[in-house]
Protein backbone atom coordinates (compact mmCIF):
# COMPACT_ATOMS: atom_id res chain seq x y z
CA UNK A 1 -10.63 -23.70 -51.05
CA UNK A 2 -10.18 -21.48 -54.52
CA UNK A 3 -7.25 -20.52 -55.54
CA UNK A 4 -5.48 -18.02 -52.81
CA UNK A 5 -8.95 -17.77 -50.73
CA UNK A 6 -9.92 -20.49 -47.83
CA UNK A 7 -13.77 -19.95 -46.73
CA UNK A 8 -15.60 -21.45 -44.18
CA UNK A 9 -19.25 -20.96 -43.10
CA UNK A 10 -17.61 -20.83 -39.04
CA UNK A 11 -14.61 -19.30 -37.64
CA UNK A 12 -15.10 -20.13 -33.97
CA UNK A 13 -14.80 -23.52 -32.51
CA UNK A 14 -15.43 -25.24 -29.30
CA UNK A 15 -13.17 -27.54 -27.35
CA UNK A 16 -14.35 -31.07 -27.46
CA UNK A 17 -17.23 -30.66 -30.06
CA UNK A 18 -16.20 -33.28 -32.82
CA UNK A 19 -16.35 -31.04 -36.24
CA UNK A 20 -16.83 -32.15 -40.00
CA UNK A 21 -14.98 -30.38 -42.38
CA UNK A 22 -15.49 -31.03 -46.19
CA UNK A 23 -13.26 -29.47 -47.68
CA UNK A 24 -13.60 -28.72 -51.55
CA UNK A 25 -10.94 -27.31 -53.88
CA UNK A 26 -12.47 -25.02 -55.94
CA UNK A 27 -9.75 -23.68 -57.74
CA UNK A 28 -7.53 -24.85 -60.47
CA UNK A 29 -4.52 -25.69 -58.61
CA UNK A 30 -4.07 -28.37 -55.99
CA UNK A 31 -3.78 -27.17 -52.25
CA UNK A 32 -3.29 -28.62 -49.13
CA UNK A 33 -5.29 -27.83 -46.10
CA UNK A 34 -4.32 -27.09 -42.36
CA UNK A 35 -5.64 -26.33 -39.32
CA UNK A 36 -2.27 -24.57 -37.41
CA UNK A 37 -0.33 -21.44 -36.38
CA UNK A 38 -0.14 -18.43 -38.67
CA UNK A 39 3.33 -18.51 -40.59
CA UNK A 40 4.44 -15.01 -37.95
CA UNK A 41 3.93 -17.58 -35.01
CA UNK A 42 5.00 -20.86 -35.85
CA UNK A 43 8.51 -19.00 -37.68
CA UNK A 44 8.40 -20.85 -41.26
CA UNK A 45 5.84 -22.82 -43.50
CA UNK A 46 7.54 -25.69 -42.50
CA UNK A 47 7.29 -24.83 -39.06
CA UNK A 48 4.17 -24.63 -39.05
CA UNK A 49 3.12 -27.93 -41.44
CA UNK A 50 5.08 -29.87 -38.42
CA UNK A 51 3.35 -28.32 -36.19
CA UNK A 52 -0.39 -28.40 -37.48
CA UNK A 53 -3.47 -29.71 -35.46
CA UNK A 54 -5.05 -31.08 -38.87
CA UNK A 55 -3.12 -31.32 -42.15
CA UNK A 56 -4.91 -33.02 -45.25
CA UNK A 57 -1.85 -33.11 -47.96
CA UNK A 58 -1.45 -31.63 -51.40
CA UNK A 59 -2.15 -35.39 -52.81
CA UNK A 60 -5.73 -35.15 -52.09
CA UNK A 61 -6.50 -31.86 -53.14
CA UNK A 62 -5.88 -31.54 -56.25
CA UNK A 63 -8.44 -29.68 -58.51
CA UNK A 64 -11.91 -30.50 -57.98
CA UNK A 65 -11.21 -32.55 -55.25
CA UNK A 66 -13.39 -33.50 -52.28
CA UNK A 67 -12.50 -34.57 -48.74
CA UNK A 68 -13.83 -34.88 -45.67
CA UNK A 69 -12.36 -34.94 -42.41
CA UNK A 70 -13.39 -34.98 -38.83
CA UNK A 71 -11.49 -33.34 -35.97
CA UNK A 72 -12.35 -32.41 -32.42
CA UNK A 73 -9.88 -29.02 -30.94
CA UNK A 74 -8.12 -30.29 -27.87
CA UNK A 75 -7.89 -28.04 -24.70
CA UNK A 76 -4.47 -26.48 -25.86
CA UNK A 77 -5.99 -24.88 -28.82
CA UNK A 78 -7.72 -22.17 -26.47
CA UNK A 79 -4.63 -20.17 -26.19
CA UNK A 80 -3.12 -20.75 -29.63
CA UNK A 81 -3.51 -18.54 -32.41
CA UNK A 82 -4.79 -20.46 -34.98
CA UNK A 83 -6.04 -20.34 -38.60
CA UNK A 84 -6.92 -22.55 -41.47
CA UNK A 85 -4.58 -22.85 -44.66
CA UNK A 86 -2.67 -23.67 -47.03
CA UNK A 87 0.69 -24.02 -46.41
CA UNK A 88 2.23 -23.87 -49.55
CA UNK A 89 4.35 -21.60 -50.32
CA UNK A 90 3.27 -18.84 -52.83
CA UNK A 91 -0.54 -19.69 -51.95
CA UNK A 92 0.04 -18.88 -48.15
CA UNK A 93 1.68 -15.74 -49.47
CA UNK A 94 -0.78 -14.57 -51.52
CA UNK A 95 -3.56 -14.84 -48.54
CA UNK A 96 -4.95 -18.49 -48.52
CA UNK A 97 -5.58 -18.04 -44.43
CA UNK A 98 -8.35 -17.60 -42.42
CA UNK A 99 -8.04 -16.55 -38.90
CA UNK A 100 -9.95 -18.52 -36.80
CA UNK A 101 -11.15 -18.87 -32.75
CA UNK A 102 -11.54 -22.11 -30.38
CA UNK A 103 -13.58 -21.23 -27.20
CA UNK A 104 -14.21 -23.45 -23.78
């Protein structure tokens, strides 16, 4: 994470495969990180913070921060349109998203 970017070194998942994601704010404003529906999709921000796969909160991301999570995509998330973000509000807005695919 840096401030209104979100990069990761894969975009496409696989159902079942357990992934680690270490996720590392960069920038100088905390962020919170989510693995859930684009904003269009899920109808609101908060929509779609309920509705995330993977959420690590604002509270853990601050600047500099460090965290590292594991998660494995259930069999649902093959026909969801999906991306990883921060759902906050101006950050989302100003493109901290980053379409993403999970395959059989």
């Amino acid at each position: 994470l840096d401030d209104n970017t979100i990069e990761s070194s894969l975009t496409t998942f696989q159902v079942g495969v357990p992934y680690t994601f270490v996720i590392t704010n960069m920038g100088t404003h905390g962020h919170n990180f989510n693995i859930a529906e684009p904003v269009s999709v899920a109808g609101s921000l908060n929509a779609a913070l309920k509705t995330a796969l993977l959420t690590v909160p604002k509270s853990q991301l601050g600047s500099g921060a460090k965290v590292t999570v594991q998660y494995t995509f259930p069999d649902t998330a093959v026909s969801t349109q999906l991306e990883l973000s921060c759902l906050i509000q101006r950050h989302y807005n100003d493109g901290m998203y980053l379409a993403i695919t999970v395959t059989n």
